[in-house]
Protein backbone atom coordinates (compact mmCIF):
# COMPACT_ATOMS: atom_id res chain seq x y z
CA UNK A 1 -1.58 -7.31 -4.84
CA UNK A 2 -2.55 -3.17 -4.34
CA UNK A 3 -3.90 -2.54 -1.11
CA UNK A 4 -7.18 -0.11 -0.75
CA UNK A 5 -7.00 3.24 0.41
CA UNK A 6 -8.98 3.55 3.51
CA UNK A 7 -8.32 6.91 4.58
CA UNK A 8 -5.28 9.78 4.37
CA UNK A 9 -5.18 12.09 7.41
CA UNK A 10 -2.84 14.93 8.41
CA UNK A 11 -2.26 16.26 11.64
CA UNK A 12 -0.58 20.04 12.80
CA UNK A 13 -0.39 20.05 16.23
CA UNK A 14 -1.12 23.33 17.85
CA UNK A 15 1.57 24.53 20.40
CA UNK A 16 -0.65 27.65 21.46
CA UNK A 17 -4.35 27.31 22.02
CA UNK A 18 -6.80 30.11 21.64
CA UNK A 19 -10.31 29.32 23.30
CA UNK A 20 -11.72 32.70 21.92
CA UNK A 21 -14.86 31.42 19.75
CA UNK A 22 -14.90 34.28 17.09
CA UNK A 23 -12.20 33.09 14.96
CA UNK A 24 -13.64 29.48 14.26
CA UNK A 25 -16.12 31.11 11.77
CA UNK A 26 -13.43 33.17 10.08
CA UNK A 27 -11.57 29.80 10.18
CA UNK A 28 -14.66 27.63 8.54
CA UNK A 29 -14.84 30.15 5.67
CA UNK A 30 -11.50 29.94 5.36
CA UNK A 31 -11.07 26.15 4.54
CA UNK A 32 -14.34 26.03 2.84
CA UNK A 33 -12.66 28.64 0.35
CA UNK A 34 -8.90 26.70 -0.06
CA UNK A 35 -10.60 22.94 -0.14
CA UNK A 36 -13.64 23.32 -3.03
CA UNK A 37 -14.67 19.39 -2.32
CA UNK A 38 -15.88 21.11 1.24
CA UNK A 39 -17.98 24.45 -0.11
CA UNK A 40 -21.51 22.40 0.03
CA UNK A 41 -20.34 20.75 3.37
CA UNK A 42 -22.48 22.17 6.38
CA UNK A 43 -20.04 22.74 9.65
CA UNK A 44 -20.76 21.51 13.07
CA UNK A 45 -19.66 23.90 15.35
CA UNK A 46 -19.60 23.15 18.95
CA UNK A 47 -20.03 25.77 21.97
CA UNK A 48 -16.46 25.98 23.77
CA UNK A 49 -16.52 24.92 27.33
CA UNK A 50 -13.65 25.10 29.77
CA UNK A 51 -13.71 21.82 30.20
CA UNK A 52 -13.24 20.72 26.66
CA UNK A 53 -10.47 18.47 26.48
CA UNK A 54 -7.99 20.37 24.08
CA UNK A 55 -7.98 17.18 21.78
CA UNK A 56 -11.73 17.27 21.18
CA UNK A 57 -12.83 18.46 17.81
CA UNK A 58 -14.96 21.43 18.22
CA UNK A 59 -14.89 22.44 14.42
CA UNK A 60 -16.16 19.56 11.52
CA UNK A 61 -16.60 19.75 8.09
CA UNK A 62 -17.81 17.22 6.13
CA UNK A 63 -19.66 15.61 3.75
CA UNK A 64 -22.69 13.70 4.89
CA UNK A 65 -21.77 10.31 2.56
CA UNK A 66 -18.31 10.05 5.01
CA UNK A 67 -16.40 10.61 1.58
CA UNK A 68 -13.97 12.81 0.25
CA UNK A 69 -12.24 15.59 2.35
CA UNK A 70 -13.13 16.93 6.06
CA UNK A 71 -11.32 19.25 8.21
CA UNK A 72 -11.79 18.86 12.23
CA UNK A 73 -9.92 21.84 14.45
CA UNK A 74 -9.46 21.11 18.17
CA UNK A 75 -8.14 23.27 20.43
CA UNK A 76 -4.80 21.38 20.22
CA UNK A 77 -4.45 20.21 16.45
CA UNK A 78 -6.33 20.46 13.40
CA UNK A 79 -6.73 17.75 11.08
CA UNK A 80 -7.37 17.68 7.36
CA UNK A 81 -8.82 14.20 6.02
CA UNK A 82 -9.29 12.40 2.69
CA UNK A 83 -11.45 9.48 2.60
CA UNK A 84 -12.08 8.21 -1.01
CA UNK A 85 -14.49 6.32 -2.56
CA UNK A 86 -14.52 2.43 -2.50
CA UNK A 87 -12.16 0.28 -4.54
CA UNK A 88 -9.28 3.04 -4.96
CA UNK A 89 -6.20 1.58 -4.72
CA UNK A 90 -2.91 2.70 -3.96
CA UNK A 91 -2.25 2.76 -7.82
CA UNK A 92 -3.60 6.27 -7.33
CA UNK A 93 -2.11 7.16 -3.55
CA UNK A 94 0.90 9.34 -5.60
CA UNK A 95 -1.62 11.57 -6.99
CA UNK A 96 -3.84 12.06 -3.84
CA UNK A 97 -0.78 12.66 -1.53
CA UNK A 98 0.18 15.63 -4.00
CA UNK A 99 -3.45 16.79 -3.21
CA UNK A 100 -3.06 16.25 0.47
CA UNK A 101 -0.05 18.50 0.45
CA UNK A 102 -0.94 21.06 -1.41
CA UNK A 103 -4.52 21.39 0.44
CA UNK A 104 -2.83 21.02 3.99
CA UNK A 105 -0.26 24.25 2.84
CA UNK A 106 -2.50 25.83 1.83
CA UNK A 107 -5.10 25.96 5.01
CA UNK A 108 -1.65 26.04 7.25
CA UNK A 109 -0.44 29.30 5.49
CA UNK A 110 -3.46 30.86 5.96
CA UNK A 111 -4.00 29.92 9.56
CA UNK A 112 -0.58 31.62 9.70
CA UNK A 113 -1.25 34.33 8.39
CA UNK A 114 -4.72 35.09 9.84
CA UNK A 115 -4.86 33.90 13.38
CA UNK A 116 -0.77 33.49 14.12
CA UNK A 117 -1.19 29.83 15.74
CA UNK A 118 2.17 28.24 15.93
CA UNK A 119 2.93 24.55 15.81
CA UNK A 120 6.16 22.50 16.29
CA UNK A 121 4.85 18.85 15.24
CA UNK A 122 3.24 16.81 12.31
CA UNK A 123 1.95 13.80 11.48
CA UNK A 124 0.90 11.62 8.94
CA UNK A 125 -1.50 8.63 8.47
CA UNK A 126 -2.13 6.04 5.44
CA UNK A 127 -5.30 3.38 6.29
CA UNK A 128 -5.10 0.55 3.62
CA UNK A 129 -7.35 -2.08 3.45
CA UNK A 130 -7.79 -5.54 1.76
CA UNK A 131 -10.27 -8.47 1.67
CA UNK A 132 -8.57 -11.92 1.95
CA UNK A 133 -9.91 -14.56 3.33
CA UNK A 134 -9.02 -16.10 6.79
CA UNK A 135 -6.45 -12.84 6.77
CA UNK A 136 -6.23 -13.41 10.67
CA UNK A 137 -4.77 -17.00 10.61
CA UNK A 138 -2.61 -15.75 7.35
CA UNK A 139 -1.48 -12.86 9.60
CA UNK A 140 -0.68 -15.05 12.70
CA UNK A 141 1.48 -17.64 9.90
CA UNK A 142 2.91 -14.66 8.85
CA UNK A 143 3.61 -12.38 11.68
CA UNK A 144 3.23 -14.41 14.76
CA UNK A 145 4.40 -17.65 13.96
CA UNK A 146 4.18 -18.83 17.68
CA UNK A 147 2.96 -21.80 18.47
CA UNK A 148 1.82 -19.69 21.71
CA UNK A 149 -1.16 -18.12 19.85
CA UNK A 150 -3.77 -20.51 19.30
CA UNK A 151 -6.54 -19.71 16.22
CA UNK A 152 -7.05 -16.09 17.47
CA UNK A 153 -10.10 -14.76 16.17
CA UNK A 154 -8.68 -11.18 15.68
CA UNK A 155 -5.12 -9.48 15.38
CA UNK A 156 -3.74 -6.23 16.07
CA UNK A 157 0.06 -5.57 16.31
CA UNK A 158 1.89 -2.76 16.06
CA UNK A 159 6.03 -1.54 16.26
CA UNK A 160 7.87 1.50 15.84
CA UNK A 161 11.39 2.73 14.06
CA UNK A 162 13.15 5.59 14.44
CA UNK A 163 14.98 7.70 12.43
CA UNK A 164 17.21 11.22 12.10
CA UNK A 165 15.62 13.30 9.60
CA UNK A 166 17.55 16.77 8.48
CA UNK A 167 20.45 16.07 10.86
CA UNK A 168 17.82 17.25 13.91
CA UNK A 169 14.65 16.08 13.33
CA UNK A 170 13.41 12.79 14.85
CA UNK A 171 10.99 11.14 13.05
CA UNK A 172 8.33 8.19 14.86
CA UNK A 173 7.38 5.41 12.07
CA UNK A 174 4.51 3.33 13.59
CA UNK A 175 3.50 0.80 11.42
CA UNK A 176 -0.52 -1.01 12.73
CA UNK A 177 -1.35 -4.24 11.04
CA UNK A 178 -4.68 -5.80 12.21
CA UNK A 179 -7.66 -7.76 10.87
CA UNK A 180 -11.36 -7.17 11.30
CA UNK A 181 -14.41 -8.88 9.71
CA UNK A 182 -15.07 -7.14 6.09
CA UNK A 183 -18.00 -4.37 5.83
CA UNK A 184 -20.78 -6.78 4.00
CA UNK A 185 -22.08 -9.57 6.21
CA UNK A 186 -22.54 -10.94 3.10
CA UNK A 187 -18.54 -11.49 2.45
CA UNK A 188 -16.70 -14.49 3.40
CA UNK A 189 -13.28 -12.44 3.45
CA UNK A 190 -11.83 -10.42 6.42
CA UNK A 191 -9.70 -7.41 5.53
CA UNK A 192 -6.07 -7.14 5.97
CA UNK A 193 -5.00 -3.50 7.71
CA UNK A 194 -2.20 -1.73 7.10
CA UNK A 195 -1.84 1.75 8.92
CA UNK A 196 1.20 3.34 8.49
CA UNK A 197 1.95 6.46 11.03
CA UNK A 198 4.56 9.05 10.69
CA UNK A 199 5.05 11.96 13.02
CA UNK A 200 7.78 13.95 14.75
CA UNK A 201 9.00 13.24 18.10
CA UNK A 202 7.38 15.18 20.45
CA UNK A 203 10.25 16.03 21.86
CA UNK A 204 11.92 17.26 18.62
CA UNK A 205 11.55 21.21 18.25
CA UNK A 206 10.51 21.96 14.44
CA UNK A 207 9.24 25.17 13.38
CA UNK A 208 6.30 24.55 11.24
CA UNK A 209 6.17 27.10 8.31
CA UNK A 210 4.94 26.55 4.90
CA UNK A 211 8.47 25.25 3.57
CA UNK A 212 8.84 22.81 6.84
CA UNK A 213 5.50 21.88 6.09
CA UNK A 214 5.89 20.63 3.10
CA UNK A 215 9.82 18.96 3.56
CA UNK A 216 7.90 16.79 6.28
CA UNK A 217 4.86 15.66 3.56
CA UNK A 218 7.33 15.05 0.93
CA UNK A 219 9.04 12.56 3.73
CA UNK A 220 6.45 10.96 5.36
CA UNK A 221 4.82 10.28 1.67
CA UNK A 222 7.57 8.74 0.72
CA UNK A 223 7.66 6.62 4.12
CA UNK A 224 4.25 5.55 3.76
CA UNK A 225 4.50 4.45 0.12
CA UNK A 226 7.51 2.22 1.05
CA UNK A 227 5.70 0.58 3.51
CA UNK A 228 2.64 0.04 1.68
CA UNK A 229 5.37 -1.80 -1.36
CA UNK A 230 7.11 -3.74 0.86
CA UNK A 231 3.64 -5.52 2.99
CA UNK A 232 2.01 -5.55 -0.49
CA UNK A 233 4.40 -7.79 -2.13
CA UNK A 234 4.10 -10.27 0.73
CA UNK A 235 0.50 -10.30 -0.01
């Protein structure tokens, strides 16, 4: 049974931070120009403060509906988003990974080449969603099987793998699976979450260029579809 695509986010970590405020018009303009869905967006920027946690978004752009793409730029990371509309399945998550890719290269070479940030990590995150009813006690028969767990009304769990990618590269696979009650209050069903998480080690040193960039997409794609296969056919 195909799982619905929640959400697609990408993540370049910053490894040098510039709190200089002129550049993060130059840098709306810029994204606005390489992601068309985000021309009619309006930006919010936020005034820079000392104190700003380096992970705090200071740059959004958006649509106001919540769908299709948004960019967010932190001191720390920026992050390009794809949240499509309702009832797209992974049937199509191919097709919008390509897009993800190409967009993400294409803002990264320009950041580049305009502003000279550097970055040394990436990540990678699939949300996939489906209704199914009583999916916590199916995911406690299914997951849990403990006779120490008795009719929990929600589930989260989480693990990790490992893995040597390109001989030097370590890559971190966290795979989320958790229930929560379905959007309508109307619906008897809960949904079923899948989030599957790929990102380099932090302790790994990759030199993110264009061609890095996209040798890590082409991976963690490929991670993330596997994962969504193999929890969809025990659906």
């Amino acid at each position: 049974m195909p799982l619905n695509i929640e959400q697609i986010q990408s993540v370049i970590f910053l490894s040098t931070f510039d709190r200089s405020s002129a550049h993060r018009l130059r840098l709306v303009q810029a994204v606005q120009d390489i992601v068309p869905d985000l021309q009619q967006s309006d930006p919010t920027v936020l005034p820079l403060d000392n104190d700003l946690p380096a992970e705090f978004p200071n740059v959004i752009i958006r649509r106001t509906s919540g769908q299709g793409w948004a960019f967010q730029y932190a001191l720390s990371r920026c992050d390009l988003i794809y949240t499509p509309p309702p009832a797209t399945d992974s049937g199509q998550l191919s097709g919008l990974l390509k897009q993800m890719t190409n967009n993400l290269s294409m803002v990264w070479a320009h950041i580049q080449a305009e502003f000279k940030w550097q970055s040394n990590r990436l990540g990678f995150v699939v949300t996939t969603t489906l209704a199914k009813p009583n999916a916590t006690q199916w995911m406690s028969k299914q997951y849990l099987r403990s006779s120490l767990v008795d009719n929990p009304a929600q589930i989260h769990l989480q693990y990790i793998t490992r893995a040597s990618w390109d001989h030097q590269v370590t890559l971190n696979h966290w795979t989320r699976l958790s229930s929560r009650p379905a959007e309508s209050p109307d619906s008897a069903a809960e949904l079923f979450v899948l989030q599957s998480d790929v990102n380099i080690d932090p302790a790994t040193e990759y030199e993110v260029n264009t061609d890095s960039l996209l040798a890590f997409m082409q991976k963690a794609s490929q991670i993330a579809l596997n994962d969504i296969k193999e929890h969809e056919r025990n659906l």
